[in-house]
Structure formats: C-alpha cells, structure tokens
N, C-alpha and C. Protein backbone atom coordinates (compact mmCIF):
# COMPACT_ATOMS: atom_id res chain seq x y z
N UNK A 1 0.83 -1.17 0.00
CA UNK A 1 0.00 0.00 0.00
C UNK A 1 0.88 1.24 0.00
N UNK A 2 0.52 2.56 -0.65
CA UNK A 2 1.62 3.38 -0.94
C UNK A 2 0.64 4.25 0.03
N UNK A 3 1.69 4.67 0.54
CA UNK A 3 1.33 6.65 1.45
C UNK A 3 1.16 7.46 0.21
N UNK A 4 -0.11 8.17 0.27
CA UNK A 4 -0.55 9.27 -0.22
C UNK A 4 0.33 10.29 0.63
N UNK A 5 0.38 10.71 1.72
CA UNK A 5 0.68 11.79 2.20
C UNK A 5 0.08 12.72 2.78
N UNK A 6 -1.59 12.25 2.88
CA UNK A 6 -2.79 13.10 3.38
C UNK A 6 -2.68 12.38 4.51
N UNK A 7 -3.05 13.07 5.42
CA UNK A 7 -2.98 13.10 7.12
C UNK A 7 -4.46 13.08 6.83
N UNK A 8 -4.87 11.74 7.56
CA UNK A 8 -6.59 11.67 7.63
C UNK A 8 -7.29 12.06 9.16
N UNK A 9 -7.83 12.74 9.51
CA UNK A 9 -8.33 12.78 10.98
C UNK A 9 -8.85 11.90 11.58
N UNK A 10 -8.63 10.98 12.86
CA UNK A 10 -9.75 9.75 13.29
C UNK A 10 -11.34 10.24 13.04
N UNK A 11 -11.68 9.04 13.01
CA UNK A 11 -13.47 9.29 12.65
C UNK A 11 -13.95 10.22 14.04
N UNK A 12 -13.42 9.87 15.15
CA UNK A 12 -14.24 10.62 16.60
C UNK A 12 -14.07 11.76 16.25
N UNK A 13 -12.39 12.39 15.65
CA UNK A 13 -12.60 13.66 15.69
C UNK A 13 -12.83 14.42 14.63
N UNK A 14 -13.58 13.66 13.43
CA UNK A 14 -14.11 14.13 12.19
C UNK A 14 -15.46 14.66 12.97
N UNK A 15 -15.78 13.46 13.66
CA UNK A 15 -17.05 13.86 14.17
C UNK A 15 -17.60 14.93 15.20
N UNK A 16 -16.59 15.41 15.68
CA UNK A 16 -16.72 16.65 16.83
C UNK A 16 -16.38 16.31 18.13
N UNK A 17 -16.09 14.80 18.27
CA UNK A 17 -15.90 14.73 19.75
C UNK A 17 -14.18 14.70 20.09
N UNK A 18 -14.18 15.26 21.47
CA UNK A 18 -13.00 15.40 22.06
C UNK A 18 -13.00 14.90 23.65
N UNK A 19 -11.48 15.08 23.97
CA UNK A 19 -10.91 14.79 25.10
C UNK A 19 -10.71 15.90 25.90
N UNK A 20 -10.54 16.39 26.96
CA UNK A 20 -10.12 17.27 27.89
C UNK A 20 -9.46 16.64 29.06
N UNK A 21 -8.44 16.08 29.28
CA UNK A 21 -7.63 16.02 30.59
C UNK A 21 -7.42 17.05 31.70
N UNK A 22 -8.17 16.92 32.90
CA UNK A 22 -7.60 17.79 33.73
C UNK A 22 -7.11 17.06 34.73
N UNK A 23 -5.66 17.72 35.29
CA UNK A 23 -4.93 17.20 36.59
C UNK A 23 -5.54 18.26 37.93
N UNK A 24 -5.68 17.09 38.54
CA UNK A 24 -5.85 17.91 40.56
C UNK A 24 -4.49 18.95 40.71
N UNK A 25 -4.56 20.11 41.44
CA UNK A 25 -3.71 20.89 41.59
C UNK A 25 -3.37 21.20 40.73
N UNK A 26 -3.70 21.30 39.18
CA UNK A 26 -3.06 22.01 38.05
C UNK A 26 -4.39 22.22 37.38
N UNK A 27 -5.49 21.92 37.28
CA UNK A 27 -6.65 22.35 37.08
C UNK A 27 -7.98 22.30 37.24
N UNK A 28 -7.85 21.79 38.73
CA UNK A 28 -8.82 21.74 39.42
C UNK A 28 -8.74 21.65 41.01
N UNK A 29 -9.20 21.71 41.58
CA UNK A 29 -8.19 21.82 43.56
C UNK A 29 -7.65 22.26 43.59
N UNK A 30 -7.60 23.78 43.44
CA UNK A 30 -6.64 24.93 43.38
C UNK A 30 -6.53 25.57 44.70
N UNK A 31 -7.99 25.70 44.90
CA UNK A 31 -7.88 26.69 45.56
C UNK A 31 -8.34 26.41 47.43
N UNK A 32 -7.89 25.66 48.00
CA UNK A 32 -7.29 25.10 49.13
C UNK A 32 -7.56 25.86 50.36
N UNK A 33 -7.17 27.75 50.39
CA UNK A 33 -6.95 28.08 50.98
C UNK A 33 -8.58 29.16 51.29
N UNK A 34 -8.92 28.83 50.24
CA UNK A 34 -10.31 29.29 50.42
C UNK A 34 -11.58 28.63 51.39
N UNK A 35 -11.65 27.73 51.14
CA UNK A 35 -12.28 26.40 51.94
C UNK A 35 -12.35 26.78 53.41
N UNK A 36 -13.43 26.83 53.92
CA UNK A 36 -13.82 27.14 55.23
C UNK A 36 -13.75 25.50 55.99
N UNK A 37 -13.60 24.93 56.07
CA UNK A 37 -13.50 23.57 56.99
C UNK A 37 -12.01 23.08 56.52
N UNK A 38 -11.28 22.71 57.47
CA UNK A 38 -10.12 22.44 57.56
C UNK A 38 -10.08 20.83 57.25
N UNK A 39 -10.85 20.05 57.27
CA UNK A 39 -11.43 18.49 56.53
C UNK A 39 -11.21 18.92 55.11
N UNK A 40 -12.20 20.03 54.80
CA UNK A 40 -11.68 20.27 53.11
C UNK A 40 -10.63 20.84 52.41
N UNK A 41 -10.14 21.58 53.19
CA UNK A 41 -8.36 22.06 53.24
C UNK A 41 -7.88 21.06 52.80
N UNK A 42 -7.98 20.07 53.84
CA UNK A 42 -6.82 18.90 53.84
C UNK A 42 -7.16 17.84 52.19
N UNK A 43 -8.23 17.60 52.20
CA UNK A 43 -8.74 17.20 50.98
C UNK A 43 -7.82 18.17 49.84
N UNK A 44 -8.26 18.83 49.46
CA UNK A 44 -7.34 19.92 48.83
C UNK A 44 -5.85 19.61 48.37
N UNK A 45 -5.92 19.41 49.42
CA UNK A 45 -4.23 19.94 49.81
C UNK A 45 -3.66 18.23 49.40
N UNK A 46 -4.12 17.18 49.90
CA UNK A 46 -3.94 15.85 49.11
C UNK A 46 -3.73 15.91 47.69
N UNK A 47 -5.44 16.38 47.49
CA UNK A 47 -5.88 15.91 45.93
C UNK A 47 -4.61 16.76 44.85
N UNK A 48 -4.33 18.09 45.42
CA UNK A 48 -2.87 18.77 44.89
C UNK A 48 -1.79 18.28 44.44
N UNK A 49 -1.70 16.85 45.54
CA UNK A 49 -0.24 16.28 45.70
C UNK A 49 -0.38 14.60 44.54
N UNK A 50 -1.56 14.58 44.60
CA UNK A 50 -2.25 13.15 43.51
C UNK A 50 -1.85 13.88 42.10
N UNK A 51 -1.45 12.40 41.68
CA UNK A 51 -1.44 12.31 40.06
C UNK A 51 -3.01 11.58 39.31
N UNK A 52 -4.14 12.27 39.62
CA UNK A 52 -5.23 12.05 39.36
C UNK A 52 -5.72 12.87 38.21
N UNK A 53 -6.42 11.79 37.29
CA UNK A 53 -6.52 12.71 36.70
C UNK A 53 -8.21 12.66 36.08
N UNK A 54 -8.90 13.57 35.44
CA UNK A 54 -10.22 13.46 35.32
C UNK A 54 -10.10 13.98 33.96
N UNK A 55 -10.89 13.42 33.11
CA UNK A 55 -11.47 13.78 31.80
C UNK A 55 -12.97 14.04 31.40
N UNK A 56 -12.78 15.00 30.15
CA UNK A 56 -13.78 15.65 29.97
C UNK A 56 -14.10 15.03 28.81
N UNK A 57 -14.93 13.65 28.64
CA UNK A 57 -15.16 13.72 27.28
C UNK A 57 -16.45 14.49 26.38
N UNK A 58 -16.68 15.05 25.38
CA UNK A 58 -17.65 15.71 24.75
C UNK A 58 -17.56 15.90 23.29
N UNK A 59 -18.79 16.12 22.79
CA UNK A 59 -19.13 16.64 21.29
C UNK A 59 -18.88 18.28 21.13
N UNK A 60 -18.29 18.46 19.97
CA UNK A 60 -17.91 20.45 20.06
C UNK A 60 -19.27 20.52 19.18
N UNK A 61 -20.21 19.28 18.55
CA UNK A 61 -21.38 20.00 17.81
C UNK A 61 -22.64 20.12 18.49
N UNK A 62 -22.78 18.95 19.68
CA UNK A 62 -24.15 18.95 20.61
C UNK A 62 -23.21 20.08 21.79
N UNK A 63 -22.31 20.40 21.58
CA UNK A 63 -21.52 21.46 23.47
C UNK A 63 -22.33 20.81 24.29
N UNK A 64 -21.70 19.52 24.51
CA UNK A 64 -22.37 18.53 25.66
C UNK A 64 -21.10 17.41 26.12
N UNK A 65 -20.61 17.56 27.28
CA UNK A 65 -20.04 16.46 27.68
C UNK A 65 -20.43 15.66 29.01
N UNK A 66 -19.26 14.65 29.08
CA UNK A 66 -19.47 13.76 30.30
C UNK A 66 -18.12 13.71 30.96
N UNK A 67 -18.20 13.32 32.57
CA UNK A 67 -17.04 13.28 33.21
C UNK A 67 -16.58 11.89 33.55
N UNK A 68 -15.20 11.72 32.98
CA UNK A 68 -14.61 10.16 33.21
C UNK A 68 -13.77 10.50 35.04
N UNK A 69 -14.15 9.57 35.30
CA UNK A 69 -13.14 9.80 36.74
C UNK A 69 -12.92 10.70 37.99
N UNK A 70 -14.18 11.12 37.54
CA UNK A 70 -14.87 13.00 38.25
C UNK A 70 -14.26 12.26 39.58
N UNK A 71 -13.34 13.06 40.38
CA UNK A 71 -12.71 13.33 41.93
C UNK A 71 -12.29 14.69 42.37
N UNK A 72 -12.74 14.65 43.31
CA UNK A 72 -12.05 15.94 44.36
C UNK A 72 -12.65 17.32 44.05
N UNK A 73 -13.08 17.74 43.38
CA UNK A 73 -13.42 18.98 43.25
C UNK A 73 -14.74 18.92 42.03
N UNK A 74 -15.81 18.95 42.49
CA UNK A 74 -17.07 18.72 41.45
C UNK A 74 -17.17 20.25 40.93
N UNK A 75 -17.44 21.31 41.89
CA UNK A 75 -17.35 22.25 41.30
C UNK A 75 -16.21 22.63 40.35
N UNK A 76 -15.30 22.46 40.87
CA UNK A 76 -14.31 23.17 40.03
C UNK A 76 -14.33 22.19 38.42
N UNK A 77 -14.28 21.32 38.28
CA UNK A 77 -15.27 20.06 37.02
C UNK A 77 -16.02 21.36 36.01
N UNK A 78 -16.71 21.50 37.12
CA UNK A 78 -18.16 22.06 36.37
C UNK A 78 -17.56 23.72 36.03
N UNK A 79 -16.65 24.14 36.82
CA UNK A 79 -16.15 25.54 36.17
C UNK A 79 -15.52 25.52 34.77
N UNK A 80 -14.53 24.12 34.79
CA UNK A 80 -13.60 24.16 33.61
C UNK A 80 -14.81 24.10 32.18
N UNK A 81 -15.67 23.44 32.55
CA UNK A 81 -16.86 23.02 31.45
C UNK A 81 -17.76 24.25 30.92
N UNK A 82 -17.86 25.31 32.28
CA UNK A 82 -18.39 26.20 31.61
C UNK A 82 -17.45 27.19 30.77
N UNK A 83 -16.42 26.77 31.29
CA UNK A 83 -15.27 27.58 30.53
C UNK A 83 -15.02 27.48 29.10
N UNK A 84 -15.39 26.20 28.99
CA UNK A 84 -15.18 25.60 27.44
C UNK A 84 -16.24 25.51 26.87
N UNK A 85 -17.29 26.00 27.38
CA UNK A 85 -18.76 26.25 26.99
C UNK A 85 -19.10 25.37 26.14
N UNK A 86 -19.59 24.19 27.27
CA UNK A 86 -19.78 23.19 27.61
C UNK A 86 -20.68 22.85 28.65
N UNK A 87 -21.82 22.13 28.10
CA UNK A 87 -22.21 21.84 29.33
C UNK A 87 -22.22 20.39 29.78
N UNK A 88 -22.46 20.21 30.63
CA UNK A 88 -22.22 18.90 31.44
C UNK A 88 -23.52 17.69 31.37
N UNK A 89 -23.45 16.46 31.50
CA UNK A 89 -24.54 15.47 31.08
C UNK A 89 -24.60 15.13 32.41
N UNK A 90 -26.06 14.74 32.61
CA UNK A 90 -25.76 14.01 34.30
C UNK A 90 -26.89 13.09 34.23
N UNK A 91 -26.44 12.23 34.60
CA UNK A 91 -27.44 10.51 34.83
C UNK A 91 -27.64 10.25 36.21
C-alpha cells in the first residue's frame, strides 16, 4: 500500500468529539486556601499532591459532555466546562 501523504483525521474527531484532561492541583483543587473547613483544606491539599486525573469527554457540535473519573473537586469540574462552553450530562 503506498502513502498518499494526506494526514486523515480519526473518525471521533471528524465527528466533533474530544478529550479534555484535567490534573488535581493544576486544574482543578486549586484553591485550598479558600475552603472554610479544615477536613476540606486537607482534601485539597492531598488531591494537589495526587497524580489524578479526570477527563472531559464531549461533542464540540451537541456542546455537551461527560465526566470520566470526576474526583475531588465537582465544582471546580463544572467551572472548567463552563469555561469551554460546555455543558455537562448528568445521569
């Protein structure tokens, strides 16, 4: 079989859907010091130090996703999503 030389896109992302990786303490459980209960501090302050990681999978044509692995910070989840204007699926 000979290479054409055209770079073909996978079918998922012909189709609109994508990935979003976010890491604890790098984009999500940031903010630690805000947290009024010192239980959730500490939570925080863990989930910071974890190599955890949560994904955003979604369509860019329905702006609808779902969360793989959702930990430690639901809100902050749901901030990055509105950020990417996106909204979130929930079952």
């Amino acid at each position: 079989m000979r290479y054409s030389g055209v770079r073909r896109r996978p079918a998922a992302v012909a189709r609109g859907l994508y990935v979003r990786q976010l890491k604890s303490g790098r984009d999500i459980a940031l903010l630690a010091e805000t947290l009024e209960g010192s239980l959730d501090r500490k939570v925080f302050e863990v989930a910071a130090q974890m190599q955890n990681f949560v994904y955003l999978v979604g369509n860019r044509n329905t702006g609808e996703c779902v969360v793989i692995d959702g930990a430690w910070d639901v809100e902050g989840i749901a901030r990055v999503a509105e950020a990417v204007s996106t909204t979130l699926l929930s079952r």
